[in-house]
N, C-alpha and C. Protein backbone atom coordinates (compact mmCIF):
# COMPACT_ATOMS: atom_id res chain seq x y z
N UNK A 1 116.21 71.58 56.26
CA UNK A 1 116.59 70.73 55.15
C UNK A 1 115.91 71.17 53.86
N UNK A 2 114.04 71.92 53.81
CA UNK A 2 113.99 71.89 52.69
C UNK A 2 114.74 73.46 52.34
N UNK A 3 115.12 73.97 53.01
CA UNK A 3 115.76 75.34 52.49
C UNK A 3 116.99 75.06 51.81
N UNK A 4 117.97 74.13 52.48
CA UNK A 4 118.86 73.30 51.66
C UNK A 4 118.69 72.58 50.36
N UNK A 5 117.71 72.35 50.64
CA UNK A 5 117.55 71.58 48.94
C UNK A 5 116.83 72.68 47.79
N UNK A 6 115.79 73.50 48.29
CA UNK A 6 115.78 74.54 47.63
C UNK A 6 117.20 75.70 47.01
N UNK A 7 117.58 75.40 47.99
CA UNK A 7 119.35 76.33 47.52
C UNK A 7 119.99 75.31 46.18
N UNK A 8 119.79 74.14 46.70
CA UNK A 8 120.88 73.24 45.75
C UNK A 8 120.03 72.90 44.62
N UNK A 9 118.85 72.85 44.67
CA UNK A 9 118.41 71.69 43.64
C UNK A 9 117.56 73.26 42.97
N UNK A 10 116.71 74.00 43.73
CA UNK A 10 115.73 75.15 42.80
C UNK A 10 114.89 74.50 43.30
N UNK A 11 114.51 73.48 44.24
CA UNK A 11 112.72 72.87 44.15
C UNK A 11 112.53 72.93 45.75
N UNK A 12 111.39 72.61 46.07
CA UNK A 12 110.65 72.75 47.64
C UNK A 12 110.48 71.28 47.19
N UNK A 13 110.60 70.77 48.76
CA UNK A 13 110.26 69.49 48.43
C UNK A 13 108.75 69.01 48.33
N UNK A 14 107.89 69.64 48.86
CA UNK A 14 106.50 69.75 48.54
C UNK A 14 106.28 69.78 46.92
N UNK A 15 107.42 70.28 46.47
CA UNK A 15 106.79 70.63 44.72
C UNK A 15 107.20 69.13 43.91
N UNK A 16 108.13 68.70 44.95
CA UNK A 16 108.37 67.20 44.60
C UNK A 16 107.48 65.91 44.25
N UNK A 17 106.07 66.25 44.89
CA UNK A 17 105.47 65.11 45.19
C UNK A 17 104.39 65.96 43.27
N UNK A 18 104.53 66.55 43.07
CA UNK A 18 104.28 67.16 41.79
C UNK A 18 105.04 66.49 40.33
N UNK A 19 105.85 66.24 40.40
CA UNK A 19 106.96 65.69 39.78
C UNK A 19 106.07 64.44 38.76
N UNK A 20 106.02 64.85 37.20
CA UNK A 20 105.46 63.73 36.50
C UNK A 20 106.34 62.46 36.22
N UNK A 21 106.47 61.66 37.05
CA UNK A 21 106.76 60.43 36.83
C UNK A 21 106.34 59.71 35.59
N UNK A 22 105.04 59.82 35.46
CA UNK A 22 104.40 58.74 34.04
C UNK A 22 104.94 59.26 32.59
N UNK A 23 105.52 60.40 32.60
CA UNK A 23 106.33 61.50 31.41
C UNK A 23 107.82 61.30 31.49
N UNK A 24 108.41 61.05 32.76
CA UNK A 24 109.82 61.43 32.73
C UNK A 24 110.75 60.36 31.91
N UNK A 25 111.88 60.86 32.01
CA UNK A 25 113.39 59.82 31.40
C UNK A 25 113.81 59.30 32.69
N UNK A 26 114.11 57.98 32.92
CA UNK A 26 115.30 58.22 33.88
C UNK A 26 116.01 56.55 33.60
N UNK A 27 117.37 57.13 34.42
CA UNK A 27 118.09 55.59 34.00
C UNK A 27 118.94 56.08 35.31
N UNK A 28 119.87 54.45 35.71
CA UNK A 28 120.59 54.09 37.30
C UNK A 28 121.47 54.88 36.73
N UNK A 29 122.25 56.05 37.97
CA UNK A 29 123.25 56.60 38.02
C UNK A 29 124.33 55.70 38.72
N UNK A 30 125.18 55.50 37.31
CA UNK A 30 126.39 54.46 38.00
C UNK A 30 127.88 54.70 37.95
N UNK A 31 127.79 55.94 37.46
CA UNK A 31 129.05 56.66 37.91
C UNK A 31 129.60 56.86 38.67
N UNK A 32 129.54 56.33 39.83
CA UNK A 32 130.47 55.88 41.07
C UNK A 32 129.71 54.40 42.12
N UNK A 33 130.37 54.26 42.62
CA UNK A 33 129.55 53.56 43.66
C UNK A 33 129.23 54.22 45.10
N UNK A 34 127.72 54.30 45.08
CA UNK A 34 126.87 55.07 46.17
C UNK A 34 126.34 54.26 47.89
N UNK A 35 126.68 52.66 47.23
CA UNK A 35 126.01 51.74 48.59
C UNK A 35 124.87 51.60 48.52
N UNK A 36 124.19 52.33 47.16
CA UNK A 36 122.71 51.97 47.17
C UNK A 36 122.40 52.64 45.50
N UNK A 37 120.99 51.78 44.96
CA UNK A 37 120.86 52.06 43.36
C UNK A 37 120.09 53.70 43.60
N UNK A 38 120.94 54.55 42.55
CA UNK A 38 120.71 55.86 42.28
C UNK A 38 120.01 56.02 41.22
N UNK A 39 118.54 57.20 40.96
CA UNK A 39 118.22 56.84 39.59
C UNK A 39 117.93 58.36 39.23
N UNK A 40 118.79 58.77 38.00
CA UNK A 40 118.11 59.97 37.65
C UNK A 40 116.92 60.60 37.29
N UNK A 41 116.34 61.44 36.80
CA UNK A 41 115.16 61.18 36.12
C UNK A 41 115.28 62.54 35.76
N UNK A 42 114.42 63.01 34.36
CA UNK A 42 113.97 63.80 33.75
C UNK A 42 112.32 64.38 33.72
N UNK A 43 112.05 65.16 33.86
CA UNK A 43 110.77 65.59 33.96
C UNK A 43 110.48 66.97 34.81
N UNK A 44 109.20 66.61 33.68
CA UNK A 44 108.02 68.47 34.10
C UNK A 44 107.60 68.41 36.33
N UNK A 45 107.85 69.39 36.72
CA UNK A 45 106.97 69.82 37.57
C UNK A 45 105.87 70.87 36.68
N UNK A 46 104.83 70.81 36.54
CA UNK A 46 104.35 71.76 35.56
C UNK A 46 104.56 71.93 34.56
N UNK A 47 104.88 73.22 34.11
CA UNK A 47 105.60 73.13 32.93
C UNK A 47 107.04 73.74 32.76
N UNK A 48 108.22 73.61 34.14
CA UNK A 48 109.16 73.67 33.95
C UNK A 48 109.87 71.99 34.23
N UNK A 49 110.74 71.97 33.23
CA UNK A 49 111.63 70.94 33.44
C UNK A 49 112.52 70.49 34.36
N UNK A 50 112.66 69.48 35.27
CA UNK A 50 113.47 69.37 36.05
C UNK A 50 114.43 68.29 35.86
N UNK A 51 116.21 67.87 36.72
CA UNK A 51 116.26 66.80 36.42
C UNK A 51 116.78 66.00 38.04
């Protein structure tokens, strides 16, 4: 799975728990209905940007 998400997304999920939360953007993705609240977010792992 994390090789999968490394393919799709560019990140390890280990690099995830890295992820500045207290910096980022994010707002509910409500462009469809999912069965559950989706939330984007913007932000640094380091100093590359992720979203």
């Amino acid at each position: 799975m994390n090789r999968s998400n490394q393919r799709k997304h560019g990140v390890a999920f280990a690099k995830a728990y890295d992820f500045e939360f207290s910096t980022c953007l994010e707002h509910v993705d409500d462009r469809e209905f999912y069965g559950e609240e989706r939330i984007v977010a913007l932000g640094f792992i380091g100093g590359t940007l992720f979203t």
